[in-house]
N, C-alpha and C. Protein backbone atom coordinates (compact mmCIF):
# COMPACT_ATOMS: atom_id res chain seq x y z
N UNK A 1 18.51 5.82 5.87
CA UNK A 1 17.53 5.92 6.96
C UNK A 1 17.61 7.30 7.61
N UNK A 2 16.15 7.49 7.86
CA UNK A 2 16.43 9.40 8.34
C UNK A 2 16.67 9.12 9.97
N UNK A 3 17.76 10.05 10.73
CA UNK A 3 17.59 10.31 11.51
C UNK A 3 16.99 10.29 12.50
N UNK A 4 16.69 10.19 13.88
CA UNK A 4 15.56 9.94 14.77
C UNK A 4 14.85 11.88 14.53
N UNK A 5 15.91 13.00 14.80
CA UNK A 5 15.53 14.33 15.06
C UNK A 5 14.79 14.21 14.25
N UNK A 6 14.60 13.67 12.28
CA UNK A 6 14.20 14.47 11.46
C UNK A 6 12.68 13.04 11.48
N UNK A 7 12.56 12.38 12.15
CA UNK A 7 11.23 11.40 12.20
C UNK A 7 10.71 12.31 13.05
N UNK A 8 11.06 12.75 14.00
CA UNK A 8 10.31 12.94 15.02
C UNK A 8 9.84 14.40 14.86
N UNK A 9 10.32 15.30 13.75
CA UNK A 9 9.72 16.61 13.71
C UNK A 9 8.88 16.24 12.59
N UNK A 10 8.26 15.17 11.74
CA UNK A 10 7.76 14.77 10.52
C UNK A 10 6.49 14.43 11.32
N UNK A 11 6.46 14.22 13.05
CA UNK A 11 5.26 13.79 13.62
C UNK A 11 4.26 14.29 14.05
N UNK A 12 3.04 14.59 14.25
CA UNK A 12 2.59 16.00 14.74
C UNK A 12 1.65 15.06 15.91
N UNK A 13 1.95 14.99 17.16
CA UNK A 13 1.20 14.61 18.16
C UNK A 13 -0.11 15.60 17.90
N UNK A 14 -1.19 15.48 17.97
CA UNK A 14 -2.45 15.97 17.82
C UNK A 14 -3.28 15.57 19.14
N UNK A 15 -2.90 16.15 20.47
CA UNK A 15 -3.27 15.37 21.56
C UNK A 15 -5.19 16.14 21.58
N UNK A 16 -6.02 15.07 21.80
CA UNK A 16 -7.12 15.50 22.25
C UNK A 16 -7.84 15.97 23.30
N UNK A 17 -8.36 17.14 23.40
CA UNK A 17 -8.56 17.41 24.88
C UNK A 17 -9.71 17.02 25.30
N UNK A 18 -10.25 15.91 24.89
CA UNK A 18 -11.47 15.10 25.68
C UNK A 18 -11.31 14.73 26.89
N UNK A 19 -12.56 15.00 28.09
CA UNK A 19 -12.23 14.22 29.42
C UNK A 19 -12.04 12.97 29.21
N UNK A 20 -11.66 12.03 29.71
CA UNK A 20 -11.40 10.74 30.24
C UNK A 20 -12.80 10.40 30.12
N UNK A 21 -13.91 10.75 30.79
CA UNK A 21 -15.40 10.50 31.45
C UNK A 21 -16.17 10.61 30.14
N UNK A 22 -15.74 11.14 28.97
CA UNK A 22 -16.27 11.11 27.82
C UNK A 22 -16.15 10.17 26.89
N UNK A 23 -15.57 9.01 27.29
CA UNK A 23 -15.02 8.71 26.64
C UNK A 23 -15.20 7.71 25.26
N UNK A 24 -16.79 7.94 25.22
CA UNK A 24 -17.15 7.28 24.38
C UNK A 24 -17.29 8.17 22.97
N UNK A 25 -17.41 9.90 23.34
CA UNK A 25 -16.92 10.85 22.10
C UNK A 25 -15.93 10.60 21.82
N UNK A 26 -14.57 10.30 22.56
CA UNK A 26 -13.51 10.21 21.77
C UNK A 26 -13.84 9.27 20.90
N UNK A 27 -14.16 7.69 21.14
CA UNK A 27 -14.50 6.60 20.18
C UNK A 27 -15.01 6.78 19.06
N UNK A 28 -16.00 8.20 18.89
CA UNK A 28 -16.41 8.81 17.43
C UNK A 28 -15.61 9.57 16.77
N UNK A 29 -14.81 10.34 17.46
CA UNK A 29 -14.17 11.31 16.99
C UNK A 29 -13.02 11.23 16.04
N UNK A 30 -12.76 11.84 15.19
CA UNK A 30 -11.89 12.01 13.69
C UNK A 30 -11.42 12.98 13.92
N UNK A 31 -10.22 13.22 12.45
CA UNK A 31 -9.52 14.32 12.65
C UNK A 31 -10.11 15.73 12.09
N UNK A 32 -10.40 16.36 12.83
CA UNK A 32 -11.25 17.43 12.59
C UNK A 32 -10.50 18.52 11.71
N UNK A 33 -11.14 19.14 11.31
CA UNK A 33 -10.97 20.55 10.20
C UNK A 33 -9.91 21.21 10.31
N UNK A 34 -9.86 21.95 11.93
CA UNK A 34 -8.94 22.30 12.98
C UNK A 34 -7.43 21.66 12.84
N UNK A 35 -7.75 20.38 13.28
CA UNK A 35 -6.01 19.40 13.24
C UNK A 35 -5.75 18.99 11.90
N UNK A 36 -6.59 19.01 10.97
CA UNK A 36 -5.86 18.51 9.42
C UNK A 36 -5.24 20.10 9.24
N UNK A 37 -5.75 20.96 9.58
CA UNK A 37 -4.99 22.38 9.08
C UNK A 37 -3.60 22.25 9.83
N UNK A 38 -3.73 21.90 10.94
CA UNK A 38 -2.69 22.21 12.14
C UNK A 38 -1.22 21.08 11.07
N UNK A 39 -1.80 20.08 10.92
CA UNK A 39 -0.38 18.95 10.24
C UNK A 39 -0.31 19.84 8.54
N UNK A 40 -1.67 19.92 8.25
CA UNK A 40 -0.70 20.75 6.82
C UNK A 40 0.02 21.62 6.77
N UNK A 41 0.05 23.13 7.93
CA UNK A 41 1.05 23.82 7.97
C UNK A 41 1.99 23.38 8.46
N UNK A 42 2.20 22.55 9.07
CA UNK A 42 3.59 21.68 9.78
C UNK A 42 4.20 20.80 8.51
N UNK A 43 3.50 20.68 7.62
CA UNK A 43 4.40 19.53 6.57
C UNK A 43 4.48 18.40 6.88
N UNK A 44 3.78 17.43 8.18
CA UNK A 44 4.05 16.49 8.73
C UNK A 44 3.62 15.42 7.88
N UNK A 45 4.19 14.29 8.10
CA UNK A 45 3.85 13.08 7.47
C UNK A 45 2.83 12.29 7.96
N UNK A 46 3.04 12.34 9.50
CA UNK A 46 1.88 11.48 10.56
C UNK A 46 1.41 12.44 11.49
N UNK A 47 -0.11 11.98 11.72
CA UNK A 47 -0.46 12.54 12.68
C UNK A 47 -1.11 11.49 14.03
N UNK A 48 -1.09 11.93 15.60
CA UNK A 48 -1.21 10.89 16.20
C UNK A 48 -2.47 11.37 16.69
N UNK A 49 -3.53 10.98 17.16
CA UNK A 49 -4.89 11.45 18.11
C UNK A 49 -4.80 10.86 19.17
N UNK A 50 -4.64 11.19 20.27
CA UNK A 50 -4.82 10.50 21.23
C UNK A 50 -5.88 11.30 22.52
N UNK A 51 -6.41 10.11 23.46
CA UNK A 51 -6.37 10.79 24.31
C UNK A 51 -5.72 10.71 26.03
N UNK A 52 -4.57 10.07 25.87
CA UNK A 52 -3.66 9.11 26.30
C UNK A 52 -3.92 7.93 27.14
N UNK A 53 -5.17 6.97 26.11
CA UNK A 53 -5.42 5.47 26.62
C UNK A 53 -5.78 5.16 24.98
N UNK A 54 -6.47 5.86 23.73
CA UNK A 54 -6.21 5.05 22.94
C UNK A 54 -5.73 6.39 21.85
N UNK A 55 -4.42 5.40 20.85
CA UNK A 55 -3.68 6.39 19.93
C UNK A 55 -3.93 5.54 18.93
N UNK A 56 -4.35 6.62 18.33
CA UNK A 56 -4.65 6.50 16.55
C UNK A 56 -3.34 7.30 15.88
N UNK A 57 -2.80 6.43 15.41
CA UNK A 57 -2.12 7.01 14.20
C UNK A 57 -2.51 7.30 12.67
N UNK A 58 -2.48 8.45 12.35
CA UNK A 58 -2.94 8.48 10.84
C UNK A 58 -1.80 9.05 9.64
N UNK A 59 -1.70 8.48 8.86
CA UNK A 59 -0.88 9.23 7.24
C UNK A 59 -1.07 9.93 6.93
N UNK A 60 -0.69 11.18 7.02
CA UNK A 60 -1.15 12.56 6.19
C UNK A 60 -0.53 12.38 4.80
N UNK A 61 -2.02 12.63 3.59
CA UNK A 61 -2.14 11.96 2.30
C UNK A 61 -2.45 13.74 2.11
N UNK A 62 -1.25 13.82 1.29
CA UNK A 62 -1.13 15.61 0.76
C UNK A 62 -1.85 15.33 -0.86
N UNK A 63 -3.05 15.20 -0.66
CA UNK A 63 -4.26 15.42 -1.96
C UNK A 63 -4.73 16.85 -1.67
N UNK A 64 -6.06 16.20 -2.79
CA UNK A 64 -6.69 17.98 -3.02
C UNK A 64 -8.57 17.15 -2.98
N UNK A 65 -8.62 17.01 -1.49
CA UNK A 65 -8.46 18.07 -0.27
C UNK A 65 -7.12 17.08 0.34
N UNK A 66 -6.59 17.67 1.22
CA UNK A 66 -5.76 16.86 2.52
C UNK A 66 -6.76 15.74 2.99
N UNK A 67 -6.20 14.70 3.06
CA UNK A 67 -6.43 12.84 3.74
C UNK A 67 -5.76 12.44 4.62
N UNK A 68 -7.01 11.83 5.21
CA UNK A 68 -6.09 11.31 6.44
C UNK A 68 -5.96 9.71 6.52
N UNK A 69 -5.48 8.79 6.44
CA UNK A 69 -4.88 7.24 6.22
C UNK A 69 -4.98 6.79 8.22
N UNK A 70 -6.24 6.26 8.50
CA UNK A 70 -5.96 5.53 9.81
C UNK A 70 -5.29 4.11 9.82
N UNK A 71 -3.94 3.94 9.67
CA UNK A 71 -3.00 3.07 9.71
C UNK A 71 -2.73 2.06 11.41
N UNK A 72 -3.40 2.71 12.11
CA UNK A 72 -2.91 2.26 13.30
C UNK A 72 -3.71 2.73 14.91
N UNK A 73 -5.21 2.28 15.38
CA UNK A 73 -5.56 2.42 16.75
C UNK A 73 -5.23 1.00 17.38
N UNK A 74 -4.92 1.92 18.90
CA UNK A 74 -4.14 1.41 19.59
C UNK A 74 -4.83 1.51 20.66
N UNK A 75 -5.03 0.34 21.26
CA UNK A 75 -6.10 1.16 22.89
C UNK A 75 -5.05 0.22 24.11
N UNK A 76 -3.93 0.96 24.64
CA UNK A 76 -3.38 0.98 25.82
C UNK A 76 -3.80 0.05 26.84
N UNK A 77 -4.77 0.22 27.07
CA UNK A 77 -5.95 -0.77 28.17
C UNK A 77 -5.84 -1.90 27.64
N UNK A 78 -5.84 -2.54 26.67
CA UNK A 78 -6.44 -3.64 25.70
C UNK A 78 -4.90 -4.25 25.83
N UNK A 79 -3.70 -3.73 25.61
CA UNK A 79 -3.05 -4.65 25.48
C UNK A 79 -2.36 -5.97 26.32
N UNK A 80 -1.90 -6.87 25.72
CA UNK A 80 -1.69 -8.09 26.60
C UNK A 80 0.06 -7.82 26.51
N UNK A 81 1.11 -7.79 27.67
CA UNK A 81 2.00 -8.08 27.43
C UNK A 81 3.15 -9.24 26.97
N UNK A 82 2.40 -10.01 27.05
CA UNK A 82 2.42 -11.54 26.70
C UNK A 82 2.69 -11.62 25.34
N UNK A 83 1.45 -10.94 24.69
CA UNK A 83 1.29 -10.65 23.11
C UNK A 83 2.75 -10.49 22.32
N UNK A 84 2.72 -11.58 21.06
CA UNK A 84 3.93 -10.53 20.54
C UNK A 84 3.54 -9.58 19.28
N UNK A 85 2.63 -9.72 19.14
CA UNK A 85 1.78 -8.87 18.25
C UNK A 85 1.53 -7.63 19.02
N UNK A 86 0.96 -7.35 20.13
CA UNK A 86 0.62 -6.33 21.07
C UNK A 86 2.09 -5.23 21.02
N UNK A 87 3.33 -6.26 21.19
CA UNK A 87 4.27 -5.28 21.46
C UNK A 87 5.03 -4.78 20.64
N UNK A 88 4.95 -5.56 19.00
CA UNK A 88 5.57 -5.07 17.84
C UNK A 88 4.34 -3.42 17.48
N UNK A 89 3.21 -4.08 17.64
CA UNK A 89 2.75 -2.68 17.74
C UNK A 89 2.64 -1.52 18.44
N UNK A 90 3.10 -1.98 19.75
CA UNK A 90 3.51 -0.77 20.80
C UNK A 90 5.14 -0.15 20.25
N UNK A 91 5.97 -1.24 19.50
CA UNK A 91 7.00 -0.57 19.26
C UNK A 91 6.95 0.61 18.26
N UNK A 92 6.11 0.53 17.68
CA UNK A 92 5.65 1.76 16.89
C UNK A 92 5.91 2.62 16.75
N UNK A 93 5.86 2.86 17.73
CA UNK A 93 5.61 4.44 18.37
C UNK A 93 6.34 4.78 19.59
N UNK A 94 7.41 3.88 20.20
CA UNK A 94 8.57 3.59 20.68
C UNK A 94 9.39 4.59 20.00
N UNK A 95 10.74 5.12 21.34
CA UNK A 95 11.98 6.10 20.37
C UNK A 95 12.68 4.91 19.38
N UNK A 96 12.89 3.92 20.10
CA UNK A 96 13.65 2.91 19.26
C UNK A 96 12.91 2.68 17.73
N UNK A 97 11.82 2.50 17.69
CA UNK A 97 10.80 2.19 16.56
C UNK A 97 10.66 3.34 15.67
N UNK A 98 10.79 5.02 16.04
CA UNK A 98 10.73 5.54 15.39
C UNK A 98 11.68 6.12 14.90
N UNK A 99 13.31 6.24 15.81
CA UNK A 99 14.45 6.19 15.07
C UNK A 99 15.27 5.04 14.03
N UNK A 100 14.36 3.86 13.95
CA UNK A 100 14.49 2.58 12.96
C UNK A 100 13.28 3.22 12.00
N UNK A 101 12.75 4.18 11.80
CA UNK A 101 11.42 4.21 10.56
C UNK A 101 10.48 3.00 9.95
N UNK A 102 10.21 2.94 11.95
CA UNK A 102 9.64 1.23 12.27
C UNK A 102 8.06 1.71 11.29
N UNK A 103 7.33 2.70 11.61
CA UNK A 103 6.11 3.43 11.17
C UNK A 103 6.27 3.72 9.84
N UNK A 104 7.07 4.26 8.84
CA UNK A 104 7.00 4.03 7.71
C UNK A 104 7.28 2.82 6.52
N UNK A 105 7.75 1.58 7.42
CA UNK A 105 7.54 0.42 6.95
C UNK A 105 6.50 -0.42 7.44
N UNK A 106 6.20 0.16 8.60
CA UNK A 106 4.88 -0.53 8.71
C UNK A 106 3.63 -0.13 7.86
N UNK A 107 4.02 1.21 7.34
CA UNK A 107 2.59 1.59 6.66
C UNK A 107 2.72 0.89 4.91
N UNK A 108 4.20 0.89 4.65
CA UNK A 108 4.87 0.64 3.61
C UNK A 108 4.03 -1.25 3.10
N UNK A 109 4.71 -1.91 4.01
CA UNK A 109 3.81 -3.25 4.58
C UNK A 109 2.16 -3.57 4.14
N UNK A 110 1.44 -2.32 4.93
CA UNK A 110 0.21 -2.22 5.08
C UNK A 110 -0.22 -2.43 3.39
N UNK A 111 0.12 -1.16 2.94
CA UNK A 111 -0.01 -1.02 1.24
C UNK A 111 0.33 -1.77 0.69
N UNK A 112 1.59 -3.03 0.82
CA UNK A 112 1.83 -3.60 -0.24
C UNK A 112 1.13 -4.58 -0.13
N UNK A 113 0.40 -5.34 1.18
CA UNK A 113 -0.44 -6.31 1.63
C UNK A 113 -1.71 -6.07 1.25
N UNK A 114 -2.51 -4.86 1.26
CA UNK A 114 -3.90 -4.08 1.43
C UNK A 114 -4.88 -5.04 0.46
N UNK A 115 -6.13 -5.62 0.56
CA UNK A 115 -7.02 -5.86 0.10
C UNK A 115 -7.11 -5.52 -1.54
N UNK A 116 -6.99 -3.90 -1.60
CA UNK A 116 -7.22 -3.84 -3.08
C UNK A 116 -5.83 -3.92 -3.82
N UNK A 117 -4.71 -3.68 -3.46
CA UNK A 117 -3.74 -4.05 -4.45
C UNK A 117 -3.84 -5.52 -4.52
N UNK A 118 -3.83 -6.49 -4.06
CA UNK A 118 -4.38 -8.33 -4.35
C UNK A 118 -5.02 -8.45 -5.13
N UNK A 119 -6.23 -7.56 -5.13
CA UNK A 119 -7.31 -7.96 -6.12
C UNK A 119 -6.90 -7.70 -7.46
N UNK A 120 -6.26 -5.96 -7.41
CA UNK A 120 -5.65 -5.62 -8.49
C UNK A 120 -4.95 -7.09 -9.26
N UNK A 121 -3.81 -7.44 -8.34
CA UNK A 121 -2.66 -8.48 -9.04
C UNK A 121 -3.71 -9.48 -9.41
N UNK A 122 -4.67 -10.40 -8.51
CA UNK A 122 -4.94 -11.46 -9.13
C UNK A 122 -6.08 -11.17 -9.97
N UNK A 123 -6.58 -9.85 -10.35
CA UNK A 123 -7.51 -9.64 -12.39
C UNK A 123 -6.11 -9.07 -13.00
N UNK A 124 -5.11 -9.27 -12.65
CA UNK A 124 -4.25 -8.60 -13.92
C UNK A 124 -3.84 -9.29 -14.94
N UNK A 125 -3.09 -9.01 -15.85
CA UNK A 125 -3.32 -9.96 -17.61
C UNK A 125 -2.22 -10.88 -17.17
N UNK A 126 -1.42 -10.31 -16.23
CA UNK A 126 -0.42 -11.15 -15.57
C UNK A 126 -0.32 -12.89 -15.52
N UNK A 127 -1.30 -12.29 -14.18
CA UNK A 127 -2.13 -13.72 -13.12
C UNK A 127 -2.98 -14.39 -14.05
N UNK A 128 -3.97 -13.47 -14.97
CA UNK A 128 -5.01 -14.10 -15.16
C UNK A 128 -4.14 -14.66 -16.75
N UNK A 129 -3.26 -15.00 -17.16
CA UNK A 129 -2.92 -15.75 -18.09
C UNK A 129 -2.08 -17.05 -17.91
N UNK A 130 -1.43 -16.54 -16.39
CA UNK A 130 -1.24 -18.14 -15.34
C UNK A 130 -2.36 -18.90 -15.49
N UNK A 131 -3.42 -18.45 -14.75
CA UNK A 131 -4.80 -18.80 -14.60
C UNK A 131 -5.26 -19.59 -16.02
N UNK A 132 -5.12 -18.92 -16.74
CA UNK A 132 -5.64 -19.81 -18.44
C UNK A 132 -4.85 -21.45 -18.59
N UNK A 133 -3.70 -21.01 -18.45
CA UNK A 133 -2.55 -21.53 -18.57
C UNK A 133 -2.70 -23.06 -18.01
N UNK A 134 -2.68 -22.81 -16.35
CA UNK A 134 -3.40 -23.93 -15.58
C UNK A 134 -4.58 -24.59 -16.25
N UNK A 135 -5.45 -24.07 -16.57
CA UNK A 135 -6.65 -24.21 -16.74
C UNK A 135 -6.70 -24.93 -18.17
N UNK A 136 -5.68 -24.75 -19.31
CA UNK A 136 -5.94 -25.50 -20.38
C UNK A 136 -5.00 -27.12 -20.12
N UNK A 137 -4.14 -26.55 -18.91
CA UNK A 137 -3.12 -28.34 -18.64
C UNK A 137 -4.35 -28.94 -17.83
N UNK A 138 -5.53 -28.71 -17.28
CA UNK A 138 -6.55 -29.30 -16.41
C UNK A 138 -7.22 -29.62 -18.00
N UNK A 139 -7.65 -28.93 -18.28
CA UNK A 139 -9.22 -29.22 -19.55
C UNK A 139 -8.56 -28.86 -20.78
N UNK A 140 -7.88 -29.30 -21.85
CA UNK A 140 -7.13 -28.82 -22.72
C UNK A 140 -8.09 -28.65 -23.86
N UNK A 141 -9.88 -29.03 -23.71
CA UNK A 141 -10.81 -28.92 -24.83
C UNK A 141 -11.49 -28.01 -24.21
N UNK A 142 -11.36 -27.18 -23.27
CA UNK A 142 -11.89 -26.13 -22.73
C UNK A 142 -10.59 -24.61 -23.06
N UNK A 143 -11.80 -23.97 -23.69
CA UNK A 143 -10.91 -22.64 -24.14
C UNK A 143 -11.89 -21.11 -22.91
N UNK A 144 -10.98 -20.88 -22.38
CA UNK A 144 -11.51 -19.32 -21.40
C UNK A 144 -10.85 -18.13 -21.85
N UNK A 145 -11.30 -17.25 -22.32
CA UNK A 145 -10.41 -15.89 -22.15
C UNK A 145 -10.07 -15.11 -20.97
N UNK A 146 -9.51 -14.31 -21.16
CA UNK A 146 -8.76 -13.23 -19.99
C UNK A 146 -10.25 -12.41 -19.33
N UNK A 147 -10.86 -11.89 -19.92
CA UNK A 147 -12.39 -11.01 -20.20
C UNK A 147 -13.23 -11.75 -18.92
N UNK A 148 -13.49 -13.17 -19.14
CA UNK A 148 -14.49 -14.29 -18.68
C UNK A 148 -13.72 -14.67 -17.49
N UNK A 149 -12.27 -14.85 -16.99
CA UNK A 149 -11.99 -15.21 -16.30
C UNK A 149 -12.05 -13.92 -14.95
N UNK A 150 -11.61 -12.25 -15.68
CA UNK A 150 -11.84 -11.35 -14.80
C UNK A 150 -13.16 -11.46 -14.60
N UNK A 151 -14.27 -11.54 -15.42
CA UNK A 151 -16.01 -11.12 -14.25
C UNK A 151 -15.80 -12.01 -13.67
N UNK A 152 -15.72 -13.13 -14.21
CA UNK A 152 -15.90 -14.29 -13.00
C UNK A 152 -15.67 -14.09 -11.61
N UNK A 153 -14.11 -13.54 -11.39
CA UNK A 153 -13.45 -13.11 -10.24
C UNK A 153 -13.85 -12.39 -9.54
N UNK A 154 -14.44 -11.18 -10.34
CA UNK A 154 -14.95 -9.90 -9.95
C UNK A 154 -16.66 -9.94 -9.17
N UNK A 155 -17.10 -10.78 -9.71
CA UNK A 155 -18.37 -10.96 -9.56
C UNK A 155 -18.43 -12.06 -8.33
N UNK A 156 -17.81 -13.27 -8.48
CA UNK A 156 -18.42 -14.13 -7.68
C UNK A 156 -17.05 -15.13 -6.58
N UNK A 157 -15.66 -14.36 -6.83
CA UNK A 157 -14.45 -14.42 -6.02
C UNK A 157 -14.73 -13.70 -5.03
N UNK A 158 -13.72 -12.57 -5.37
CA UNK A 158 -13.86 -11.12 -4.69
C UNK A 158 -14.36 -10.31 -4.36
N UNK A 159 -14.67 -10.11 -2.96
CA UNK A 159 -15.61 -9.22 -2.52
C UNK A 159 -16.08 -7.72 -3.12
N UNK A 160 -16.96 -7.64 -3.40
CA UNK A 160 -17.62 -6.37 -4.23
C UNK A 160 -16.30 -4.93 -3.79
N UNK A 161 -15.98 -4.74 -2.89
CA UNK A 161 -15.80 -3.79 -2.28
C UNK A 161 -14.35 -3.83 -2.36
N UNK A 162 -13.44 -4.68 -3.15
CA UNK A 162 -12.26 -5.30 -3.27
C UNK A 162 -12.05 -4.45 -4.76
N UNK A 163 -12.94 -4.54 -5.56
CA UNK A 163 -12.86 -4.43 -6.86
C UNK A 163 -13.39 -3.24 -7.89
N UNK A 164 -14.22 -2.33 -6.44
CA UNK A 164 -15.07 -1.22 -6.90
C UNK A 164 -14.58 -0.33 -6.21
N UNK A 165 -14.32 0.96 -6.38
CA UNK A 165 -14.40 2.19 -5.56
C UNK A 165 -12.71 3.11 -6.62
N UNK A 166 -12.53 3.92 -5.22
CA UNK A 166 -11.63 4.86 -5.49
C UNK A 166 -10.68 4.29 -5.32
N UNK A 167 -9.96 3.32 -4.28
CA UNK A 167 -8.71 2.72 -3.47
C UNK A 167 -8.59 1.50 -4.41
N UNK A 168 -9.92 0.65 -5.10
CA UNK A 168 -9.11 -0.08 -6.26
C UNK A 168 -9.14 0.54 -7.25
N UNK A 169 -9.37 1.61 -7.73
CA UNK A 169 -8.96 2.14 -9.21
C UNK A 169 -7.26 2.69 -9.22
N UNK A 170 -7.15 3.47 -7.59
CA UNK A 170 -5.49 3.46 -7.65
C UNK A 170 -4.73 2.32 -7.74
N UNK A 171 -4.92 0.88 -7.04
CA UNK A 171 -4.49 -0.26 -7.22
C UNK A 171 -4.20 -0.85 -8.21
N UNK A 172 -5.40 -0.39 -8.87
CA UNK A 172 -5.27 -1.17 -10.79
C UNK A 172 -4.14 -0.27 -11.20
N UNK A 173 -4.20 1.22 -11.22
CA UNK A 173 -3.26 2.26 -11.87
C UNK A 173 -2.09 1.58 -11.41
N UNK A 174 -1.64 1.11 -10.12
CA UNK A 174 -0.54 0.99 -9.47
C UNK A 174 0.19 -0.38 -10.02
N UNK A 175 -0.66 -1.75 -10.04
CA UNK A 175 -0.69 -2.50 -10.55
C UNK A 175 -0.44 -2.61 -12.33
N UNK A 176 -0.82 -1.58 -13.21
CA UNK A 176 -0.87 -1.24 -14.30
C UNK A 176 0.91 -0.36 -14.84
N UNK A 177 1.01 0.51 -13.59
CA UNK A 177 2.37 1.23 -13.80
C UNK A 177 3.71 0.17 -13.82
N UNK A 178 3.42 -0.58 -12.85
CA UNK A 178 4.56 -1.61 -12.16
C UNK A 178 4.94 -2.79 -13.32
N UNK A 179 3.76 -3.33 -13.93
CA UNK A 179 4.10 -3.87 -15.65
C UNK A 179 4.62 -3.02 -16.53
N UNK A 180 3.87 -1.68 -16.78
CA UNK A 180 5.12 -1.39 -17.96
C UNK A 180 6.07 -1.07 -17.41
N UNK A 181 6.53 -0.66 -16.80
CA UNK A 181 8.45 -0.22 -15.86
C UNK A 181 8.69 -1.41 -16.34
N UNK A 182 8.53 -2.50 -15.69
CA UNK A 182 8.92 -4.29 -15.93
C UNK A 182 8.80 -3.95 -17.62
N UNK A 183 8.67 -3.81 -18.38
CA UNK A 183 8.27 -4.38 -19.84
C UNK A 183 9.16 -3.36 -20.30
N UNK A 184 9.30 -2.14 -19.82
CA UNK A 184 10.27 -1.14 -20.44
C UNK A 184 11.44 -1.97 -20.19
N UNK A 185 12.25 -1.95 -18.98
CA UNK A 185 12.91 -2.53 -18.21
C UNK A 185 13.16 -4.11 -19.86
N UNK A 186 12.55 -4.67 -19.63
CA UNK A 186 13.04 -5.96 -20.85
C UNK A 186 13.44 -5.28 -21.79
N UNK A 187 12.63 -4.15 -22.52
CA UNK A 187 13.02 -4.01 -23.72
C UNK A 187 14.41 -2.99 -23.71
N UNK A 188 15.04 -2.76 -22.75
CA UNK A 188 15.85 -1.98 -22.52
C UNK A 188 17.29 -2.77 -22.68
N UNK A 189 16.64 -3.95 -21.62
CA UNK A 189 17.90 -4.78 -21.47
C UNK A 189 18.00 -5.94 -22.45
N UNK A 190 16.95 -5.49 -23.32
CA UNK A 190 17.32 -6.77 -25.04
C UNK A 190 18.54 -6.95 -25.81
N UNK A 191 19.00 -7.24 -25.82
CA UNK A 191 20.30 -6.98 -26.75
C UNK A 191 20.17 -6.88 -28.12
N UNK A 192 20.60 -6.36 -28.86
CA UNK A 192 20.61 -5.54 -30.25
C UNK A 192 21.18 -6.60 -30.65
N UNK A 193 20.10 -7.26 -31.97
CA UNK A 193 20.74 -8.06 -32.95
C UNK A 193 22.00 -7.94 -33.65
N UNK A 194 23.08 -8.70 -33.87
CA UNK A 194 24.42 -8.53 -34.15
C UNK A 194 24.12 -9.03 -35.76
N UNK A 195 24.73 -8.20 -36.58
CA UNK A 195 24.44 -7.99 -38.13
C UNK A 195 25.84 -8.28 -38.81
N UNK A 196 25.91 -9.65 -39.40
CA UNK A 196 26.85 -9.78 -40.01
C UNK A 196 27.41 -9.96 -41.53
N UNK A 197 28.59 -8.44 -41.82
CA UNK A 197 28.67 -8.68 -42.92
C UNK A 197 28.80 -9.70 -43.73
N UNK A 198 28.24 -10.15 -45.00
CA UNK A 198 28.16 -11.60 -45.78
C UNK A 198 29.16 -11.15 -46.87
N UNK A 199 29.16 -9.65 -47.23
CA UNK A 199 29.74 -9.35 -48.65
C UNK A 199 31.07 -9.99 -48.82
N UNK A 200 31.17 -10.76 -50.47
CA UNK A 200 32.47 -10.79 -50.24
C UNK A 200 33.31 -9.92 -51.13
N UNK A 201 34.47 -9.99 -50.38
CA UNK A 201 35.33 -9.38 -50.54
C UNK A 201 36.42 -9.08 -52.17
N UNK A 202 36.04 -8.22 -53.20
CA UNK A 202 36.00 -8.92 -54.65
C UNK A 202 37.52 -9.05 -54.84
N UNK A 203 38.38 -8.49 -53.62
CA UNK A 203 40.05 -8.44 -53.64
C UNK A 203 40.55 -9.73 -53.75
N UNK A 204 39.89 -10.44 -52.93
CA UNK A 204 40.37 -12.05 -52.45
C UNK A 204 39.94 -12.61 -53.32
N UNK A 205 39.12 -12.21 -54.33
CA UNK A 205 38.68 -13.52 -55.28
C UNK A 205 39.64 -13.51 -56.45
């Protein structure tokens, strides 16, 4: 676990200088041209926007161009102390929360939960041969392939927007990498057939 010093220089507060009285520009406002330059020369990992009533946290995603990942708005006003949801997310961004690398398991979390990696797992040859599997102990004179069972899913399961774009094609890749490691991984740990001499021995005879 890193350090609190070395979380906290990985952070780049990005405070906004919007009035208060504006405050419905801030509600539009993104990370501009200006502050994605400002966290790429810093090397930072996160960047925060605020304008100290609501904080957006974002992931700085070192692509080509620089991305920004909104992982986390927060509107101050809004919260209930009561909440225990309200205050795991105020811990966030807490010294305690960010010397525990409460924010990089929460984003960690986010990704492994996210909409398109699910979709990924449940069209993979994985799931979808569970899926057969079930499906011939239900109807054993009913035959489905892998092919018929993904459109199906794709088309009339899962939301269009689950299964199309840029964020599920990394999912599938991601989903796709994580089987062969696993499949290398078996064939690694197979054990080598043991070969035993039969010849006999023409001394002893």
């Amino acid at each position: 676990m890193m350090h609190r010093p070395t979380i906290a220089r990985r952070i780049a507060a990005i405070v906004s200088g919007i009035n208060p009285c504006r405050a419905t520009e801030f509600a539009n406002h993104t990370v501009s041209g200006q502050e994605q330059d400002y966290a790429a020369n810093k090397g930072v990992d996160w960047a925060v926007l605020t304008n100290g009533v609501t904080w957006r946290v974002y992931k700085v995603m070192f692509a080509k161009p620089i991305d920004f990942e909104l992982i986390l708005d927060l509107d101050l006003m809004a919260l209930n102390p009561r909440s225990a949801g309200d205050i795991e997310t105020l811990y966030l961004l807490s010294r305690e929360g960010i010397s525990k690398s409460a924010l990089p398991d929460f984003h960690a979390h986010r990704q492994a939960t996210s909409r398109f990696l699910l979709g990924a797992i449940l069209t993979s040859d994985a799931v979808l041969d569970v899926v057969r599997r079930e499906l011939r102990r239900m109807s054993p004179d009913v035959r489905v392939d892998s092919g018929e069972l993904r459109a199906s899913l794709e088309a009339e399961v899962l939301k269009r927007e689950v299964v199309e774009g840029e964020k599920a094609e990394e999912a599938r890749k991601r989903v796709a990498k994580a089987a062969s490691r696993m499949l290398r991984a078996k064939t690694v740990a197979k054990p080598e057939p043991t070969v035993v001499d039969q010849r006999v021995d023409d001394s002893a005879t």
